[in-house]
C-alpha atoms as a PDB file:
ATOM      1  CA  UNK A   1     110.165  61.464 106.891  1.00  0.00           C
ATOM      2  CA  UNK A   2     108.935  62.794 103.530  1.00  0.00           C
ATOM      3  CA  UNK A   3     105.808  63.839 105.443  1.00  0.00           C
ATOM      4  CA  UNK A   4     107.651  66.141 107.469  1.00  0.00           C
ATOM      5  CA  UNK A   5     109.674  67.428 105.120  1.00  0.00           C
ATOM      6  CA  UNK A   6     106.920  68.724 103.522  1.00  0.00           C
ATOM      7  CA  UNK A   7     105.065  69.853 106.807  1.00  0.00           C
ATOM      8  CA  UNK A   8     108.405  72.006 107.606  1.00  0.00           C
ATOM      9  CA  UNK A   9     108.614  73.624 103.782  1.00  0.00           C
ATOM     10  CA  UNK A  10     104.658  74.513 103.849  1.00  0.00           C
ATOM     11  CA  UNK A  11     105.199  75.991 107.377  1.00  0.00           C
ATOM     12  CA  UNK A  12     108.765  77.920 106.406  1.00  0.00           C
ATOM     13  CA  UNK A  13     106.648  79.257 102.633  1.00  0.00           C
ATOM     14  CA  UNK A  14     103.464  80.335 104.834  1.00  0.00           C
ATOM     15  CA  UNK A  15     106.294  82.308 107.542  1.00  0.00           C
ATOM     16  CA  UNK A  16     107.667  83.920 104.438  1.00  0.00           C
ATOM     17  CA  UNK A  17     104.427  84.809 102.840  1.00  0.00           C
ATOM     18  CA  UNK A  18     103.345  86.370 106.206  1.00  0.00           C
ATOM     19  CA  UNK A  19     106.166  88.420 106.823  1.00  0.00           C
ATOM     20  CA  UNK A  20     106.221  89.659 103.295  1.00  0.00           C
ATOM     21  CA  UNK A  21     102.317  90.517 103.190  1.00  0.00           C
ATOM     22  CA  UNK A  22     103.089  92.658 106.437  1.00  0.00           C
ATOM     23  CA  UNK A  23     105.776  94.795 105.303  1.00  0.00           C
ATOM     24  CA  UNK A  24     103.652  95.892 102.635  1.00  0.00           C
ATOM     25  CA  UNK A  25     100.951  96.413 105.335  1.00  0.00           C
ATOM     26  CA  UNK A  26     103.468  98.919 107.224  1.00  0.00           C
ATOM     27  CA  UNK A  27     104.592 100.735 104.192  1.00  0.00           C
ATOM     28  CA  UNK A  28     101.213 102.616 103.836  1.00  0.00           C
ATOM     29  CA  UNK A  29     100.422 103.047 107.736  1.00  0.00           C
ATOM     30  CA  UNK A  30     101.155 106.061 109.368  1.00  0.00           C
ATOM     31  CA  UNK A  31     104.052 106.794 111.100  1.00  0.00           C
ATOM     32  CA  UNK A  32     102.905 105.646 114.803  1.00  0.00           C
ATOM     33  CA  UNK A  33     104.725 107.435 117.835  1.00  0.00           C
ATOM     34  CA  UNK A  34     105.878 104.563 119.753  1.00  0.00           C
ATOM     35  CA  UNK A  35     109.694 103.685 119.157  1.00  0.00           C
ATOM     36  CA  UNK A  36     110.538 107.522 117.447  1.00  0.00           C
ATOM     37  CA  UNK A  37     113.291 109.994 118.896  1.00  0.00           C
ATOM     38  CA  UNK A  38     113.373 113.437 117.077  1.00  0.00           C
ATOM     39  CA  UNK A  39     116.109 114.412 119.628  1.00  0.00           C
ATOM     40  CA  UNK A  40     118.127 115.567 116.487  1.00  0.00           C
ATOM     41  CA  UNK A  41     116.259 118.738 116.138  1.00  0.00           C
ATOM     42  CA  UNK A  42     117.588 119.693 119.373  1.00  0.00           C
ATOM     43  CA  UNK A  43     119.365 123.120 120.490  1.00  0.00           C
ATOM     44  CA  UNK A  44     119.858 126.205 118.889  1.00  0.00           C
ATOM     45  CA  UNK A  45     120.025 126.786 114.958  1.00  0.00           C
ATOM     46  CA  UNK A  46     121.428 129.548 112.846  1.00  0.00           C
ATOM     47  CA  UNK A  47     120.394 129.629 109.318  1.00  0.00           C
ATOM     48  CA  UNK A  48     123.206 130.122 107.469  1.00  0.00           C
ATOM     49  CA  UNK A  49     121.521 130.172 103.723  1.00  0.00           C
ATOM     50  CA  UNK A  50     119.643 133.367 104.561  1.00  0.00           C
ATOM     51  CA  UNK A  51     118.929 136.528 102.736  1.00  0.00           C
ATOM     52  CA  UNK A  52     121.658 139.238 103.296  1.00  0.00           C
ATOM     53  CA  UNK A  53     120.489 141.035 106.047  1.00  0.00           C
ATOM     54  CA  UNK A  54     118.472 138.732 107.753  1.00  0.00           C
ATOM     55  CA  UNK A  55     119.213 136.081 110.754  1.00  0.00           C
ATOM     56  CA  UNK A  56     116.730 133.391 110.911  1.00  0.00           C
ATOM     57  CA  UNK A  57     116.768 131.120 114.197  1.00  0.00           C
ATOM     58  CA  UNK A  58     115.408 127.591 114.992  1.00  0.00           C
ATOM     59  CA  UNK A  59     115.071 126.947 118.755  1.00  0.00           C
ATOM     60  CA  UNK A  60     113.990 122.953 119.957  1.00  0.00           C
ATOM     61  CA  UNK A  61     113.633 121.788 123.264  1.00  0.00           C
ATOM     62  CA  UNK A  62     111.903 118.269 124.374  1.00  0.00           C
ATOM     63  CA  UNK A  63     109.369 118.715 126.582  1.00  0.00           C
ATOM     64  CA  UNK A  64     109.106 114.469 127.255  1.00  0.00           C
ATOM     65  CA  UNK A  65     109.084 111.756 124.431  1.00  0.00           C
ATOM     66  CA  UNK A  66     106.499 112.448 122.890  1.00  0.00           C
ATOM     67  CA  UNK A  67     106.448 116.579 122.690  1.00  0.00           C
ATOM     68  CA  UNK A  68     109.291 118.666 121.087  1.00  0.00           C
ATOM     69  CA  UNK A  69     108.757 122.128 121.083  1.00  0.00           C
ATOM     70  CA  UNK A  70     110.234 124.234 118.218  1.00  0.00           C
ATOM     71  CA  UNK A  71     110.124 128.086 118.158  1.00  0.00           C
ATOM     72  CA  UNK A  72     111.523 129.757 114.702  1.00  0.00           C
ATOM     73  CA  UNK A  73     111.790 133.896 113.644  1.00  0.00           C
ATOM     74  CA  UNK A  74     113.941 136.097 111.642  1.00  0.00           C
ATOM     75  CA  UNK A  75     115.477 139.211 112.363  1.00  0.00           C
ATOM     76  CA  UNK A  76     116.024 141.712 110.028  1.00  0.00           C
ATOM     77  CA  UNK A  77     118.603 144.220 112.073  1.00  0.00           C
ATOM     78  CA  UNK A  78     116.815 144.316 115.978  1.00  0.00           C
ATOM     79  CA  UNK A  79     113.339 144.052 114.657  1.00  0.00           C
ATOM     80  CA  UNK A  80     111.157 140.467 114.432  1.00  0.00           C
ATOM     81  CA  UNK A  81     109.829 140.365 111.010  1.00  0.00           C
ATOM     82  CA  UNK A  82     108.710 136.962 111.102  1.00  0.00           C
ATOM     83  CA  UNK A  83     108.112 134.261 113.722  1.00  0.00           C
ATOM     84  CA  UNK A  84     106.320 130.618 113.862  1.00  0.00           C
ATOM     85  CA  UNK A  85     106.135 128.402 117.020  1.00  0.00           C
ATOM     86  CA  UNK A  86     105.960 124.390 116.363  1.00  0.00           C
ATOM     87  CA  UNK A  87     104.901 121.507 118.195  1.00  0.00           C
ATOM     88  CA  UNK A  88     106.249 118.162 117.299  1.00  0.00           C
ATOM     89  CA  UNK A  89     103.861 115.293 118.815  1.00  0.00           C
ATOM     90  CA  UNK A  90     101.143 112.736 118.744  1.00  0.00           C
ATOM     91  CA  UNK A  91      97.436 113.560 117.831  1.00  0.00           C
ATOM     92  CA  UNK A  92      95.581 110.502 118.076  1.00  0.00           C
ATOM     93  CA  UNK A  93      99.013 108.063 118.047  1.00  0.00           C
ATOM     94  CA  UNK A  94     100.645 109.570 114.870  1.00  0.00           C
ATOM     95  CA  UNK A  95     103.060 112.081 114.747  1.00  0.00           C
ATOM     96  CA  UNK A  96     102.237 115.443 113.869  1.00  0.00           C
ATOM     97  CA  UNK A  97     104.299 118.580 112.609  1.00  0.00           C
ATOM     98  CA  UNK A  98     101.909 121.182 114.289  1.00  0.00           C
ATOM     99  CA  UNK A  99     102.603 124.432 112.781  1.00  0.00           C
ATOM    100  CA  UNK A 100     101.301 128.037 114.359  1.00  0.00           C
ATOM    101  CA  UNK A 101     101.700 131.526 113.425  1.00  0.00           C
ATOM    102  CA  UNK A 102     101.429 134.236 116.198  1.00  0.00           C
ATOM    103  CA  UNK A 103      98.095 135.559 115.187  1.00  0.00           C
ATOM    104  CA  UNK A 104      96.515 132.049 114.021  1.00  0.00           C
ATOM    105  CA  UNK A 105      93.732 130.723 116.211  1.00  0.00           C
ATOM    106  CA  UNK A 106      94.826 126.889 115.241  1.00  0.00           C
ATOM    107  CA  UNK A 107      97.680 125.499 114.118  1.00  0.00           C
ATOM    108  CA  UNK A 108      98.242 124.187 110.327  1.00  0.00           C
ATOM    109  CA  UNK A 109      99.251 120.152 111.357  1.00  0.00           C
ATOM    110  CA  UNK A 110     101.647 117.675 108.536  1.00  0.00           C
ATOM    111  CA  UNK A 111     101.454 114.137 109.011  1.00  0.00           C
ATOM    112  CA  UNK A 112     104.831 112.358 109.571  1.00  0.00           C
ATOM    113  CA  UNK A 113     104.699 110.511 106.977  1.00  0.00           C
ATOM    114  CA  UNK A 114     108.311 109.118 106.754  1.00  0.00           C
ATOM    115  CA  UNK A 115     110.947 108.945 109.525  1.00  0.00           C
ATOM    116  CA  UNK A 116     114.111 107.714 109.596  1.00  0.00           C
ATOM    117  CA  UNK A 117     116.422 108.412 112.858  1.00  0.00           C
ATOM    118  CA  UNK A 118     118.150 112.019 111.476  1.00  0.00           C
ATOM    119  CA  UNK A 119     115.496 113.003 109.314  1.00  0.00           C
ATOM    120  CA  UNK A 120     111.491 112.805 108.400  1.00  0.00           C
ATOM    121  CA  UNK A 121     109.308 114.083 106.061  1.00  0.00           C
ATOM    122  CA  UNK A 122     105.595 115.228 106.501  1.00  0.00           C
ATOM    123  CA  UNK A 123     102.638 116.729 104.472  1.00  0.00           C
ATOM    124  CA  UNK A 124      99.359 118.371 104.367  1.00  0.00           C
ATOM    125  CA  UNK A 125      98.176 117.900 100.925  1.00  0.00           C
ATOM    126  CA  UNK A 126      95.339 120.753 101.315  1.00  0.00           C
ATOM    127  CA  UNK A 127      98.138 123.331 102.622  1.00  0.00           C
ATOM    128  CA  UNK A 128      98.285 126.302  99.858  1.00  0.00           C
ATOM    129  CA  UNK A 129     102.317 125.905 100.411  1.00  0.00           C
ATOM    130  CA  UNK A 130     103.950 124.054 101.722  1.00  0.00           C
ATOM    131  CA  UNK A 131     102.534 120.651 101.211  1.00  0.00           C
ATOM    132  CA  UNK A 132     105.329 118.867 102.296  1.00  0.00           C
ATOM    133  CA  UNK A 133     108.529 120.092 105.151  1.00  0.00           C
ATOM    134  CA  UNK A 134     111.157 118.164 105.590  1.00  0.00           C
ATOM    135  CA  UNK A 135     114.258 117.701 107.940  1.00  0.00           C
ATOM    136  CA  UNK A 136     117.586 116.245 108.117  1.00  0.00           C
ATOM    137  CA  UNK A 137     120.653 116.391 109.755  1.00  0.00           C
ATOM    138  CA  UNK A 138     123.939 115.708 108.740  1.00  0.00           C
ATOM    139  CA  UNK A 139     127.040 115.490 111.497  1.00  0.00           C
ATOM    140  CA  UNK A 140     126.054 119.256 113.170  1.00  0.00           C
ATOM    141  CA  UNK A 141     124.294 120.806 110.210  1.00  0.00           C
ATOM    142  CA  UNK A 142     120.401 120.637 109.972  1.00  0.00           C
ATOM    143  CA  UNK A 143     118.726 120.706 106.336  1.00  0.00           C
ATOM    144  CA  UNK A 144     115.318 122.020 106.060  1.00  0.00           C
ATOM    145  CA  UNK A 145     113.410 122.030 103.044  1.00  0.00           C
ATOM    146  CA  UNK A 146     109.733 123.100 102.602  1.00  0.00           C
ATOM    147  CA  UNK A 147     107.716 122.224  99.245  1.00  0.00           C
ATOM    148  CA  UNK A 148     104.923 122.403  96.797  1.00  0.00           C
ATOM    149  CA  UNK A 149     104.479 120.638  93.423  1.00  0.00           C
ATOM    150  CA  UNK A 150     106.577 123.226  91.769  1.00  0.00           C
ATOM    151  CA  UNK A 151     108.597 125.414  94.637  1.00  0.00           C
ATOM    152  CA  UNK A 152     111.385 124.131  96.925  1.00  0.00           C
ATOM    153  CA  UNK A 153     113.124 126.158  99.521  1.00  0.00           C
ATOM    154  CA  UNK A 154     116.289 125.077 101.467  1.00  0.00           C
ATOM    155  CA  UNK A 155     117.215 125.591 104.947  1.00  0.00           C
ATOM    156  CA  UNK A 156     120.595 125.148 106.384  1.00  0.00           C
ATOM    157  CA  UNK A 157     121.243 125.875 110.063  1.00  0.00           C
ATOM    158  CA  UNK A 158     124.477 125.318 112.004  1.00  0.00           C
ATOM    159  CA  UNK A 159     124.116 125.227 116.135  1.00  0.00           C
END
């Protein structure tokens, strides 16, 4: 009896040690796609922290589960004076915050690098600014925030 005893508390501290060892594993991988909804980002947005005489409007669709297509600009009176178009999706199995201007040959791409289901962050370290945009919504408002080391600028948009 003592015998298995033991066998059953060696095999219950070897379980424990091996689900501890890969939670640590999965806090440094990248945020795979598999299992990830973004459908929060979805509709039409209004900025509602903008400059005085500005509009600024987010736009998301889905295109299928793993592509969300976001189109943003800003109006100043009838006239565009600024406009980015954004692709949310895989590239190589990890999510990617693809970011293009209208006259950019490539896009600039952040790496999801935390997601939670209303909100996630990602980063490109070796962007001038931002390094890091993130999003999160709160019962129908959506936070935006993009960052450097030393500069932080917030986003609010209502639908």
């Amino acid at each position: 009896m003592k015998t298995i005893s033991r066998i059953m508390i060696l095999f219950i501290s070897l379980f424990i040690i091996a689900c501890s060892s890969n939670k640590s594993e999965n806090a440094n991988k990248p945020v795979s796609y598999i299992g990830y909804s973004f459908d929060f980002l979805l509709g039409e947005w209004h900025r509602t922290n903008d400059e005085e005489g500005r509009r600024t409007f987010e736009n998301w669709k889905k295109e299928n589960d793993s592509t969300y297509i976001g189109e943003s600009f800003t109006l100043k009176g009838n006239d565009t004076i600024w406009k980015e178009n954004t692709v949310l999706s895989p590239i190589d199995g990890i999510w990617h915050y693809q970011v293009k201007m209208p006259d950019d040959k490539e896009s600039t791409n952040f790496k999801v690098i935390a997601y939670e289901s209303k909100s996630f962050t990602c980063e490109n370290k070796l962007n001038e600014f931002p390094k890091t945009i993130r999003y999160w919504r709160t019962d129908n408002i959506l936070h935006a925030e993009i960052a450097d080391d030393e500069i932080k600028v917030p986003f609010v948009f209502e639908k």
